[in-house]
Protein backbone atom coordinates (compact mmCIF):
# COMPACT_ATOMS: atom_id res chain seq x y z
CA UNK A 1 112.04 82.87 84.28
CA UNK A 2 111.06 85.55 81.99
CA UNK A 3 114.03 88.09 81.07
CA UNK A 4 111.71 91.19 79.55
CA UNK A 5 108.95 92.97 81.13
CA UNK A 6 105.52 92.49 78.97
CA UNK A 7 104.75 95.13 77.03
CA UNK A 8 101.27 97.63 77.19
CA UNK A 9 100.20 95.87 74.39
CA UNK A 10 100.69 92.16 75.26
CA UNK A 11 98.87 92.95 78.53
CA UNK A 12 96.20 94.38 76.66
CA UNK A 13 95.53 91.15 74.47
CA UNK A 14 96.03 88.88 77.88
CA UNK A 15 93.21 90.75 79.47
CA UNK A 16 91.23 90.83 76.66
CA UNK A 17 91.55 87.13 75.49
CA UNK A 18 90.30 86.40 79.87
CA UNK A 19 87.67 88.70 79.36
CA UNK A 20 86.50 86.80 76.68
CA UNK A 21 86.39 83.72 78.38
CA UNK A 22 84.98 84.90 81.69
CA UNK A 23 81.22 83.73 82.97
CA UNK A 24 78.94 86.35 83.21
CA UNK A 25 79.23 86.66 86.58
CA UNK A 26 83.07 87.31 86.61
CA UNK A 27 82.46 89.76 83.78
CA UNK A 28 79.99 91.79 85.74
CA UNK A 29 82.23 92.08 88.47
CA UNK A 30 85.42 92.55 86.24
CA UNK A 31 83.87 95.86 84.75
CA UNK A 32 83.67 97.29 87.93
CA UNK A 33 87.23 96.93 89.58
CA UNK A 34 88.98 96.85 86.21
CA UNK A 35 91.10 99.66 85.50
CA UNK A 36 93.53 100.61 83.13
CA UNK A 37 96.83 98.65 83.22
CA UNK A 38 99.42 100.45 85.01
CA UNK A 39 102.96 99.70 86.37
CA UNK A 40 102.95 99.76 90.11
CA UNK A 41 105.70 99.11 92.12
CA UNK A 42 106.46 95.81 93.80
CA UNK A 43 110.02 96.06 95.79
CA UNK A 44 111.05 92.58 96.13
CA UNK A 45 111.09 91.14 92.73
CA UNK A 46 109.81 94.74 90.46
CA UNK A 47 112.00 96.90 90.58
CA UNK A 48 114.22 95.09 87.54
CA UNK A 49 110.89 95.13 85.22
CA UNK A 50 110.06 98.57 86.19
CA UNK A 51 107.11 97.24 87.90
CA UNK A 52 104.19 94.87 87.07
CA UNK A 53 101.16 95.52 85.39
CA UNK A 54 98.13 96.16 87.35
CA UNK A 55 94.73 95.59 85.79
CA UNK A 56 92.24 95.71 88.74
CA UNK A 57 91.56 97.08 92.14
CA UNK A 58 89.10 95.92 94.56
CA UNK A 59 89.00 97.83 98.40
CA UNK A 60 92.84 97.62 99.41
CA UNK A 61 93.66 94.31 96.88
CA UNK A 62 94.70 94.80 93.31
CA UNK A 63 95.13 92.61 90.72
CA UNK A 64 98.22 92.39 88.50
CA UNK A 65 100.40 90.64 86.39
CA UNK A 66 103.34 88.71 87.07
CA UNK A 67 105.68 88.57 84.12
CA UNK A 68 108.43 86.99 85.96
CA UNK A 69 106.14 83.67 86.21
CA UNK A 70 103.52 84.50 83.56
CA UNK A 71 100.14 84.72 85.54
CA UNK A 72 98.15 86.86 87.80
CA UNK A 73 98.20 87.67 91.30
CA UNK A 74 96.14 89.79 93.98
CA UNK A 75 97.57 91.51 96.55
CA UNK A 76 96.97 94.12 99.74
CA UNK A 77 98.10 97.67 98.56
CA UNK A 78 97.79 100.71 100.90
CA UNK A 79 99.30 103.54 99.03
CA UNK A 80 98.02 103.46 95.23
CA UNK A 81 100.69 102.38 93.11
CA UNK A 82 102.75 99.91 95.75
CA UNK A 83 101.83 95.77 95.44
CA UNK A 84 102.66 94.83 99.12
CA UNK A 85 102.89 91.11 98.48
CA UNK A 86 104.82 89.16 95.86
CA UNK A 87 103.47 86.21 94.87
CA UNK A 88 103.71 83.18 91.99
CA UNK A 89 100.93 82.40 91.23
CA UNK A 90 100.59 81.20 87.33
CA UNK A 91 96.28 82.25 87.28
CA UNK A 92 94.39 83.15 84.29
CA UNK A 93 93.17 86.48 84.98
CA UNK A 94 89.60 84.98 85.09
CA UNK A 95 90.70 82.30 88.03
CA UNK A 96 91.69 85.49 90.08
CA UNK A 97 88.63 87.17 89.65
CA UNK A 98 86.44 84.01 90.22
CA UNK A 99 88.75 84.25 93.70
CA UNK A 100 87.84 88.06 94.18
CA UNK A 101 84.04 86.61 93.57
CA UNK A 102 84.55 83.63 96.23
CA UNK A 103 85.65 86.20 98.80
CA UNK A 104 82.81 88.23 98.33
CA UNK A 105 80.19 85.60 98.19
CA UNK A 106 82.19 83.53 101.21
CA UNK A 107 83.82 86.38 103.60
CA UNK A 108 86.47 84.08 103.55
CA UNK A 109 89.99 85.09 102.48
CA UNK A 110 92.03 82.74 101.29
CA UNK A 111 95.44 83.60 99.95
CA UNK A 112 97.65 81.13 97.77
């Protein structure tokens, strides 16, 4: 799929253009686990981009980028900086913090 890693600054205008579009709801809960993007770590399919962009954390789940298949993911970390699941998923960032929302409101998890 993609052959560079995505760059501070695209990552900037992807979360901003899903913050824009988020309900008010997602948004309230977005400005609490947002943070800063930073590469963490993600051994399986990482390592050749130098790591993906994280954008949120939320108890032992963040939220980052996938630049190998363009969308974004939450997974379980356990020491900061480490994803410990790869996955695929193609999400807006809002659809992935609607799921954070559903989790929260359900007590269901439900990985994809």
């Amino acid at each position: 799929m993609g052959l560079r890693a995505v760059s501070e600054t695209a990552i900037w205008d992807l979360v901003n253009d899903a913050t824009n579009r988020m309900t008010k709801p997602q948004r309230r809960l977005w400005e609490v686990i947002r943070i800063a993007p930073e590469k963490w770590q993600e051994e399986t399919q990482g390592n050749a981009r130098g790591g993906f962009w994280a954008v949120a954390v939320i108890g032992h789940s963040v939220i980052w980028y996938n630049d190998n298949e363009y969308g974004f993911n939450r997974s379980n970390y356990s020491r900061h900086g480490v994803i410990e699941g790869y996955w695929s998923n193609q999400n807006d960032l809002e659809q992935t913090v609607q799921e954070v929302m559903n989790v929260i409101d359900t007590g269901i998890e439900i990985w994809s």
